[in-house]
N, C-alpha and C. Protein backbone atom coordinates (compact mmCIF):
# COMPACT_ATOMS: atom_id res chain seq x y z
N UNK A 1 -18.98 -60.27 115.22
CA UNK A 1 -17.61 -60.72 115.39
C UNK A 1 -17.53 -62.19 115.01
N UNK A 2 -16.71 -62.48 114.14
CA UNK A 2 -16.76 -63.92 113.61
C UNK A 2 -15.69 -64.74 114.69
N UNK A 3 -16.00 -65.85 114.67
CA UNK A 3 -15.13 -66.78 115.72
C UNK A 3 -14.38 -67.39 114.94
N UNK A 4 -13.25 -67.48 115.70
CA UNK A 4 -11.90 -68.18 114.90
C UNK A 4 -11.94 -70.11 115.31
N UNK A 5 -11.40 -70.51 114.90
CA UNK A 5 -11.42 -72.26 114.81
C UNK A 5 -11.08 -72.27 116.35
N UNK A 6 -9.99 -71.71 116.92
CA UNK A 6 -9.66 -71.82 117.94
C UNK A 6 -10.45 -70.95 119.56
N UNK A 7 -11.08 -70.33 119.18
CA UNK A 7 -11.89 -69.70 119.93
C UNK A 7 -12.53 -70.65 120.83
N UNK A 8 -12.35 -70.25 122.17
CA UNK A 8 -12.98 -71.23 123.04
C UNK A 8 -14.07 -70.44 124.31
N UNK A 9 -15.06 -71.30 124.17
CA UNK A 9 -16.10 -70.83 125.19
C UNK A 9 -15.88 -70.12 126.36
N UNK A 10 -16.30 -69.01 126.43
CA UNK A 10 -16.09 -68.77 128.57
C UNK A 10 -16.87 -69.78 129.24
N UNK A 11 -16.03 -69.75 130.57
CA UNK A 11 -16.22 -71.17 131.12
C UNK A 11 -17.71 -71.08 131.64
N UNK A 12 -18.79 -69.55 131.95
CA UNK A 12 -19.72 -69.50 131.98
C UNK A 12 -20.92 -70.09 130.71
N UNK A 13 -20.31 -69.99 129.42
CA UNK A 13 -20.64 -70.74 128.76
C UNK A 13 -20.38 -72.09 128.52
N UNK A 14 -19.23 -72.06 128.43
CA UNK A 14 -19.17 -73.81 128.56
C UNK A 14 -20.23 -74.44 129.68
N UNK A 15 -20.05 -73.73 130.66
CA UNK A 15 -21.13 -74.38 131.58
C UNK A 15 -22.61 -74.80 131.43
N UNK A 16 -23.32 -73.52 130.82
CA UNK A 16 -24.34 -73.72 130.17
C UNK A 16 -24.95 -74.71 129.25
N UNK A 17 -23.50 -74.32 128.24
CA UNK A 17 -23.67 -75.73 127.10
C UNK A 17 -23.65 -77.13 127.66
N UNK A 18 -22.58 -77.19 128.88
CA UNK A 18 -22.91 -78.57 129.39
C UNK A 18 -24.44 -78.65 129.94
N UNK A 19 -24.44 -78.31 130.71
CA UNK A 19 -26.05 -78.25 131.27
C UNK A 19 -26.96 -78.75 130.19
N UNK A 20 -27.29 -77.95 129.14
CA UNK A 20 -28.17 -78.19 128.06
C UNK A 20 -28.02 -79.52 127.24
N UNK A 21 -26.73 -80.16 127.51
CA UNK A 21 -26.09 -81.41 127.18
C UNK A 21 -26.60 -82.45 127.65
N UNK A 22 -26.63 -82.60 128.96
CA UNK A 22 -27.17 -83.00 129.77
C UNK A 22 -28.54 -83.07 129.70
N UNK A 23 -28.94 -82.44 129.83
CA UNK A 23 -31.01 -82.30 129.63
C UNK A 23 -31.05 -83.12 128.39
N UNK A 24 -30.21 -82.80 127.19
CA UNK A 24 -30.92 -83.16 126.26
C UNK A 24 -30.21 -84.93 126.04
N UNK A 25 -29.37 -85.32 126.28
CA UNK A 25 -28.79 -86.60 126.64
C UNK A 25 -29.55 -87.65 127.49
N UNK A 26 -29.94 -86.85 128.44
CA UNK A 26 -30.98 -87.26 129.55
C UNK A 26 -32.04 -87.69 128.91
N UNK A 27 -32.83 -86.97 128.64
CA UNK A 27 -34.23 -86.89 127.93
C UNK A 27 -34.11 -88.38 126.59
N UNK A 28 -33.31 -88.05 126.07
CA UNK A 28 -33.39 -88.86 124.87
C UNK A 28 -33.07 -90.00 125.33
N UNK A 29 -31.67 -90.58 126.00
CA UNK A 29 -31.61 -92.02 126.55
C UNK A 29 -32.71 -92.40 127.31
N UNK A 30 -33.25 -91.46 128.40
CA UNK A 30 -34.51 -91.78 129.37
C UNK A 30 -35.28 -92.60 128.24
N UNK A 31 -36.14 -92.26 127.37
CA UNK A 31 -36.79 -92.56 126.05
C UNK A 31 -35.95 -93.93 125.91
N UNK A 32 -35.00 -93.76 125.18
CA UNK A 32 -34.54 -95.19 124.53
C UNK A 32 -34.96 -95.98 125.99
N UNK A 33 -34.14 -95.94 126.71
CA UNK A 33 -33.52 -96.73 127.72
C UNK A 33 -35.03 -97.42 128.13
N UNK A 34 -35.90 -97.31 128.99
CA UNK A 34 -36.97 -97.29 129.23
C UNK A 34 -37.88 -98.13 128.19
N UNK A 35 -37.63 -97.77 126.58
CA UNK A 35 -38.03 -98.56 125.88
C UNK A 35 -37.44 -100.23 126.03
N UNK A 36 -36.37 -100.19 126.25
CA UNK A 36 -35.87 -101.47 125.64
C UNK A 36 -35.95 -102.02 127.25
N UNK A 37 -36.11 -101.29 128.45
CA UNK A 37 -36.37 -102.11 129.58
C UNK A 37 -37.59 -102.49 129.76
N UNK A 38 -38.43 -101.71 129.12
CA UNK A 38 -39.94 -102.19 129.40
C UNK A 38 -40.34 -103.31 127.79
N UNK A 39 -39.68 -103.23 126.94
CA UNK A 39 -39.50 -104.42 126.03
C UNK A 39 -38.54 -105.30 126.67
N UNK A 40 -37.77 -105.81 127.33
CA UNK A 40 -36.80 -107.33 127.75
C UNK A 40 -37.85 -107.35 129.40
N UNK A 41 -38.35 -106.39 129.75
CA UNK A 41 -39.08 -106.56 131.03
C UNK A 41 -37.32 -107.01 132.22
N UNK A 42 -36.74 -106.14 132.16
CA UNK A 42 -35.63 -105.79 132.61
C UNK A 42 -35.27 -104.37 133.09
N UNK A 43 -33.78 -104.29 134.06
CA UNK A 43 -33.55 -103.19 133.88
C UNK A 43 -32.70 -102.55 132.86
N UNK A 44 -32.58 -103.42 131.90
CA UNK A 44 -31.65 -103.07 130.72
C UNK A 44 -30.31 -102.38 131.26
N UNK A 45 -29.62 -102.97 132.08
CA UNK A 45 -28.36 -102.05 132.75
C UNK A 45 -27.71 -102.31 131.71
N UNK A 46 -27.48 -102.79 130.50
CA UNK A 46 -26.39 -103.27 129.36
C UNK A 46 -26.54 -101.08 128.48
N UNK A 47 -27.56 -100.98 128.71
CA UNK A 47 -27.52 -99.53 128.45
C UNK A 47 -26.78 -98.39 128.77
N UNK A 48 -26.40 -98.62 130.53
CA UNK A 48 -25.63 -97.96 130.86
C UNK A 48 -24.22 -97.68 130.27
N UNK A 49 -23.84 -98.45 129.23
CA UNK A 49 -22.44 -98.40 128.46
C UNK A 49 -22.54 -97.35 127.10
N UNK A 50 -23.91 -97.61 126.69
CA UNK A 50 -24.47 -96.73 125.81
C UNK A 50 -24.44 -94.97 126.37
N UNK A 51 -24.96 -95.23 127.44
CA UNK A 51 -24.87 -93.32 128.29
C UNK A 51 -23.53 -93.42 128.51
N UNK A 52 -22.76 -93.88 128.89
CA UNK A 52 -21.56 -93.40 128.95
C UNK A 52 -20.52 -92.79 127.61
N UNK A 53 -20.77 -93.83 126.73
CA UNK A 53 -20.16 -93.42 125.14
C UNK A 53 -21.52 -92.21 125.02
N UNK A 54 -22.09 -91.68 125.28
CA UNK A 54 -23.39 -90.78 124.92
C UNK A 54 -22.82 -89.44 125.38
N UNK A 55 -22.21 -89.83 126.52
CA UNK A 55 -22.19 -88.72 127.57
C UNK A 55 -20.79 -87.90 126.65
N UNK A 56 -20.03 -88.82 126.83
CA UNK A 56 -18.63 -88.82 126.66
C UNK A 56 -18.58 -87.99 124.71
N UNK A 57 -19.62 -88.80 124.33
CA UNK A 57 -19.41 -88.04 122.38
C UNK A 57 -20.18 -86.82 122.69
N UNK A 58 -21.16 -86.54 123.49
CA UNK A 58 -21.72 -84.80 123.10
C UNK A 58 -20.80 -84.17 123.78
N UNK A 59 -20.15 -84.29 124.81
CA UNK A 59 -18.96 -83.39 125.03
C UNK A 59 -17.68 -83.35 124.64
N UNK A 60 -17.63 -84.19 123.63
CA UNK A 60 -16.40 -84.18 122.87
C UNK A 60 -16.71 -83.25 121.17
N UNK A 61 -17.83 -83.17 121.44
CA UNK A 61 -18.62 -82.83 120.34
C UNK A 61 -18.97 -81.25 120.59
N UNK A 62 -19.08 -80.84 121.65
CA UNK A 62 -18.97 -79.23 122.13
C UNK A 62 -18.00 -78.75 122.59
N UNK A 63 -16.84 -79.40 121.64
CA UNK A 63 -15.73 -78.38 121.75
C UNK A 63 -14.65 -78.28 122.18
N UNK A 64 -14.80 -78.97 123.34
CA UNK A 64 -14.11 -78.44 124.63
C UNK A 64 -12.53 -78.97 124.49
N UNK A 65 -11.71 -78.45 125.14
CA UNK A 65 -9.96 -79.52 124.80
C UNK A 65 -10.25 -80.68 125.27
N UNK A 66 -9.82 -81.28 125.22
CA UNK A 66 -9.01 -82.81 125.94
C UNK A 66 -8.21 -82.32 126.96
N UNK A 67 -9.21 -82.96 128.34
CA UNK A 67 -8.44 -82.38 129.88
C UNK A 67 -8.95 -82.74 130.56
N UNK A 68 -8.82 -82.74 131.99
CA UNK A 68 -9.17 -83.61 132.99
C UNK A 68 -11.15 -83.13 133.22
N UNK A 69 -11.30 -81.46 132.76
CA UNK A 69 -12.30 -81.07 133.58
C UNK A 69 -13.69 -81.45 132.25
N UNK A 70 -13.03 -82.12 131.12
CA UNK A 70 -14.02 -82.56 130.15
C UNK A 70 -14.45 -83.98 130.85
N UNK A 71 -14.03 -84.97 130.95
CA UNK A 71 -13.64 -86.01 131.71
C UNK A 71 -14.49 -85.99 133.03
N UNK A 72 -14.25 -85.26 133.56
CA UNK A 72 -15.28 -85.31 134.94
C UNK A 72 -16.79 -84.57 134.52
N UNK A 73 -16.93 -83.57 133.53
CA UNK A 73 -17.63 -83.04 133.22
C UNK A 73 -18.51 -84.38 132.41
N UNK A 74 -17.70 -85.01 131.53
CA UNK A 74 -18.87 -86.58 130.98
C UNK A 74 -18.89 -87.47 132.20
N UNK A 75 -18.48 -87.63 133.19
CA UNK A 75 -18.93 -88.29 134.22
C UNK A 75 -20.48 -87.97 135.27
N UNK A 76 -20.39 -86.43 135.15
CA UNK A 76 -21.30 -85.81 135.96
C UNK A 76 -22.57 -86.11 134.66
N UNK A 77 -22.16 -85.78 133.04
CA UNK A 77 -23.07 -86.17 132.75
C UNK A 77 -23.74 -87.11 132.40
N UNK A 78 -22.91 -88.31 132.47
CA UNK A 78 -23.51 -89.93 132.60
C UNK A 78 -23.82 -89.84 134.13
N UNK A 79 -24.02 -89.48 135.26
CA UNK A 79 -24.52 -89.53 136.14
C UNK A 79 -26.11 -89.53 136.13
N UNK A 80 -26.06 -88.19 135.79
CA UNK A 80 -27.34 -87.43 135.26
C UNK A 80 -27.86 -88.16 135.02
N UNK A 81 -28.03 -89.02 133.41
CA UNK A 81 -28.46 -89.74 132.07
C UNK A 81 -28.94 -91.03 133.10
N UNK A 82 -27.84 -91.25 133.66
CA UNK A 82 -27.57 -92.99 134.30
C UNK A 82 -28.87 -92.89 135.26
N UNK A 83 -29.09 -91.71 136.15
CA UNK A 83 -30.02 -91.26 136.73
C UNK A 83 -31.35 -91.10 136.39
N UNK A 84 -31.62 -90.46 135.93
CA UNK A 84 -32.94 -89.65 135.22
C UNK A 84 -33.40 -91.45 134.21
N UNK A 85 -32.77 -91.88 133.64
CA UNK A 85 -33.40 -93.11 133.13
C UNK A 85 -33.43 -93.88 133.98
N UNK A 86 -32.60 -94.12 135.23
CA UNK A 86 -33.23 -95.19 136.05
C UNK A 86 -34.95 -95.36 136.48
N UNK A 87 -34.61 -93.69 137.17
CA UNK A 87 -36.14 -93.25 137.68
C UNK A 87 -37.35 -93.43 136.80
N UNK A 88 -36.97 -93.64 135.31
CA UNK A 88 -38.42 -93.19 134.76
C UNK A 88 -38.04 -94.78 134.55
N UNK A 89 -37.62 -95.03 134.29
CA UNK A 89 -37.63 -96.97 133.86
C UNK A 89 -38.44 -97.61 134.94
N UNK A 90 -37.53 -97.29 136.41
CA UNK A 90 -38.37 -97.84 137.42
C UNK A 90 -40.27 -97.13 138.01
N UNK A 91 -40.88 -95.86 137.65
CA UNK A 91 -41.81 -95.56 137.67
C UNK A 91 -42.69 -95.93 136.09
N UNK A 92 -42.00 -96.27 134.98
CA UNK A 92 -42.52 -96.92 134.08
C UNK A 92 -42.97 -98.21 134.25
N UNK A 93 -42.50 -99.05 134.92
CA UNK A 93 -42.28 -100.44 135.35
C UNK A 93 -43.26 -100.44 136.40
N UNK A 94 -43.70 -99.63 137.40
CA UNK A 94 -44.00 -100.28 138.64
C UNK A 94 -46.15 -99.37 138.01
N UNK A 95 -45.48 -98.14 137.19
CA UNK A 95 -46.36 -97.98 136.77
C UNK A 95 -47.66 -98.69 135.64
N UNK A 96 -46.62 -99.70 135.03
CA UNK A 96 -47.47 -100.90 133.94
C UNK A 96 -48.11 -101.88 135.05
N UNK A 97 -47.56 -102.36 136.06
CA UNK A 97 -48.41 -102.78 137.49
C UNK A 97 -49.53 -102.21 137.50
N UNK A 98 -49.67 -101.28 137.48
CA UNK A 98 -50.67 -100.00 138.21
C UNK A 98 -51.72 -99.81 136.97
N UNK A 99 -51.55 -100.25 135.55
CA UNK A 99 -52.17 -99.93 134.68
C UNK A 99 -52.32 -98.25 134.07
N UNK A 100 -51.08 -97.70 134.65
CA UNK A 100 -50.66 -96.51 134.25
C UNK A 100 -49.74 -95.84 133.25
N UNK A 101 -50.25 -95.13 132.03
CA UNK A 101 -49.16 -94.97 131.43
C UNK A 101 -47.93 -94.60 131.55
N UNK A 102 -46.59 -94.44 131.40
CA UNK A 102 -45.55 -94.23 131.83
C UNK A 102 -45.63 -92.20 131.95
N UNK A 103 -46.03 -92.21 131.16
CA UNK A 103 -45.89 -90.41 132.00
C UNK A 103 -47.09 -90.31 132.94
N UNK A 104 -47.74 -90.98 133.02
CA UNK A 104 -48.83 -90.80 134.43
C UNK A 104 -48.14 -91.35 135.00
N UNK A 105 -47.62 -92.31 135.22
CA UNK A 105 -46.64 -92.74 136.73
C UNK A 105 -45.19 -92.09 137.18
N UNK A 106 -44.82 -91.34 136.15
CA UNK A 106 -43.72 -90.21 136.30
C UNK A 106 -44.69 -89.53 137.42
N UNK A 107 -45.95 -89.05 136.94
CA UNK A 107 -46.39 -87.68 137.79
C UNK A 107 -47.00 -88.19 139.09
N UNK A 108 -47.35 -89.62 139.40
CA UNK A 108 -47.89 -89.95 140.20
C UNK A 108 -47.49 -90.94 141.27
N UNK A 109 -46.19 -91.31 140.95
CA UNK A 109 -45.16 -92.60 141.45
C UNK A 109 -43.96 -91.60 141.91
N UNK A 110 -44.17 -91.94 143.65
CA UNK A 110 -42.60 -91.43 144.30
C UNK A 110 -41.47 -91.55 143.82
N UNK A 111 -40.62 -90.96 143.86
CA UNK A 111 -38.92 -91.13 144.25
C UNK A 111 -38.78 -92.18 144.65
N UNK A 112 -39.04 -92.50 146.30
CA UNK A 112 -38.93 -92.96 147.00
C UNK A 112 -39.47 -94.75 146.85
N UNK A 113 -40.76 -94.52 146.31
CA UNK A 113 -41.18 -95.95 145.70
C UNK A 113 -40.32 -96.53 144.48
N UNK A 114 -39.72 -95.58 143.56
CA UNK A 114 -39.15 -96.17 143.14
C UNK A 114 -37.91 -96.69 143.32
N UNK A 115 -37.42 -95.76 144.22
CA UNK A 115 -35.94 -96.68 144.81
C UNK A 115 -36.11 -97.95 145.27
N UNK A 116 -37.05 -97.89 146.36
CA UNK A 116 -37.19 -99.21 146.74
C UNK A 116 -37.54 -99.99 145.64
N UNK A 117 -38.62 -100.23 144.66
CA UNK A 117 -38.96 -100.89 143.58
C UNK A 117 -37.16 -101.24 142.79
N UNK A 118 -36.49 -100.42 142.38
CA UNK A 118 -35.27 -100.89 141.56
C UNK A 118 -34.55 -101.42 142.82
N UNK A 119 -34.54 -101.57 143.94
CA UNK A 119 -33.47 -101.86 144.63
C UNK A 119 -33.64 -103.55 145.08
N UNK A 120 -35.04 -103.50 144.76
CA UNK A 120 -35.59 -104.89 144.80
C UNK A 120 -35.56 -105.75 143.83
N UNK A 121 -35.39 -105.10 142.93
CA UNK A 121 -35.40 -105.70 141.01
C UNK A 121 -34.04 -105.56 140.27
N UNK A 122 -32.96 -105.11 141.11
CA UNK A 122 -31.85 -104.58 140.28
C UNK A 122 -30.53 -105.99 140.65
N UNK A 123 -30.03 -106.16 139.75
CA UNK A 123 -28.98 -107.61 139.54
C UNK A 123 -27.27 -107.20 139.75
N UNK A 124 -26.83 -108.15 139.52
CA UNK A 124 -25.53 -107.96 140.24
C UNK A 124 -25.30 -107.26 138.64
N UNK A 125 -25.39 -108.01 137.38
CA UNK A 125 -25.38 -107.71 135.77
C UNK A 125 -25.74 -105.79 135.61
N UNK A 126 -26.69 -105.74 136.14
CA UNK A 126 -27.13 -104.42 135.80
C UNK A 126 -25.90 -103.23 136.77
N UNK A 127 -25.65 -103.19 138.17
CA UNK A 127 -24.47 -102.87 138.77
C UNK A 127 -23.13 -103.01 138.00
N UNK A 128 -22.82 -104.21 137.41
CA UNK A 128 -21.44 -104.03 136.51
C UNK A 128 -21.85 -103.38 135.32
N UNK A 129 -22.43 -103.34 134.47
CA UNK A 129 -23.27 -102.32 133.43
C UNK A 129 -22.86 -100.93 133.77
N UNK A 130 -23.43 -100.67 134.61
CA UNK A 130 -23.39 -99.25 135.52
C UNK A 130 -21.94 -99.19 135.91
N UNK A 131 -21.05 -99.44 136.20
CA UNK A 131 -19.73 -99.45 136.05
C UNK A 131 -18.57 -99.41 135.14
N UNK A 132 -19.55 -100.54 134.18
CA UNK A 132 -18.79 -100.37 132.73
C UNK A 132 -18.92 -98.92 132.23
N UNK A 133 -20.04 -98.45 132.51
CA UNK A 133 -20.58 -97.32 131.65
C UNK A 133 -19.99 -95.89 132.72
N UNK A 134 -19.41 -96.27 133.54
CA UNK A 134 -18.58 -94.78 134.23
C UNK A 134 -17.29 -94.73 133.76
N UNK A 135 -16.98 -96.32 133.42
CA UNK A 135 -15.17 -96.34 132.95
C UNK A 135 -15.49 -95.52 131.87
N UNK A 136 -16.00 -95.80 130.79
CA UNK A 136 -16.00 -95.91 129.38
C UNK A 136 -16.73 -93.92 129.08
N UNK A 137 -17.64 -93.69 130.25
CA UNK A 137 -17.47 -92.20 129.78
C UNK A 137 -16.41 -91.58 130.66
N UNK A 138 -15.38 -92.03 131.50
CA UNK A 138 -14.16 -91.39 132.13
C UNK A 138 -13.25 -91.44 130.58
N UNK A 139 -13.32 -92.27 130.56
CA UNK A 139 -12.14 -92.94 129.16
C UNK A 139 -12.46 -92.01 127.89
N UNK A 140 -12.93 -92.12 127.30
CA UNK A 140 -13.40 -91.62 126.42
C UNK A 140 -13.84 -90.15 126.66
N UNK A 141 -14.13 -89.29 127.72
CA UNK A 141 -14.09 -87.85 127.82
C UNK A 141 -12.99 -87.43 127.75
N UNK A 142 -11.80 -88.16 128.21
CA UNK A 142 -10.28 -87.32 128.36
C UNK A 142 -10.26 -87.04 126.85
């Protein structure tokens, strides 16, 4: 059955596709992000504006109308992104301490250590970053 231009996902699919959006958004900023914090020896929060325009173009990019539930849907997935790169930035970081490569300190560095570690290292700069970057994927998902 061929699909017409207008043909739109069931929302069980759409769901999916977001999901997989997500993972793969995740994964790839984690990578950048992480790079350029463990190069400025920062938390690179100026990134967080980057996941938000990230979040906001792959779901504008799968399809979906222009509507409120795309919009919250790039929010949940700059959450994600905003998330998942904090954690590995901050177990990358506490892990170069440790003389550990960054995926050995993924597998071997708490949650929990790392919260505390970013909560101790994190700037008022990197918090507005992280803000900029929720407007800008709200904005830009509608």
């Amino acid at each position: 059955m061929a699909s017409t231009p207008d043909s739109r996902p069931a929302p069980l699919g759409w769901l999916l596709l977001c999901t997989g959006v997500a993972l793969v958004a995740a994964a790839g900023l984690s990578a950048l992000w992480t790079i350029f914090a463990l190069a400025t020896a920062s938390l690179a929060g100026w990134m967080a504006c980057v996941a938000g325009i990230d979040a906001a173009l792959l779901l504008r990019l799968s399809g979906r109308p222009s509507d409120r539930a795309r919009a919250r849907a790039s929010i949940l997935v700059y959450l994600f992104s905003v998330a998942a790169s904090v954690y590995v930035v901050g177990a990358a970081r506490l892990g170069s301490g440790l003389g550990l490569q960054p995926l050995e300190a993924l597998e071997r560095i708490s949650p929990g250590l790392v919260q505390l570690y970013l909560l101790s290292n994190d700037t008022p700069w990197d918090w507005f970053w992280l803000g900029i970057g929720a407007v800008l994927s709200w904005r830009l998902g509608r």
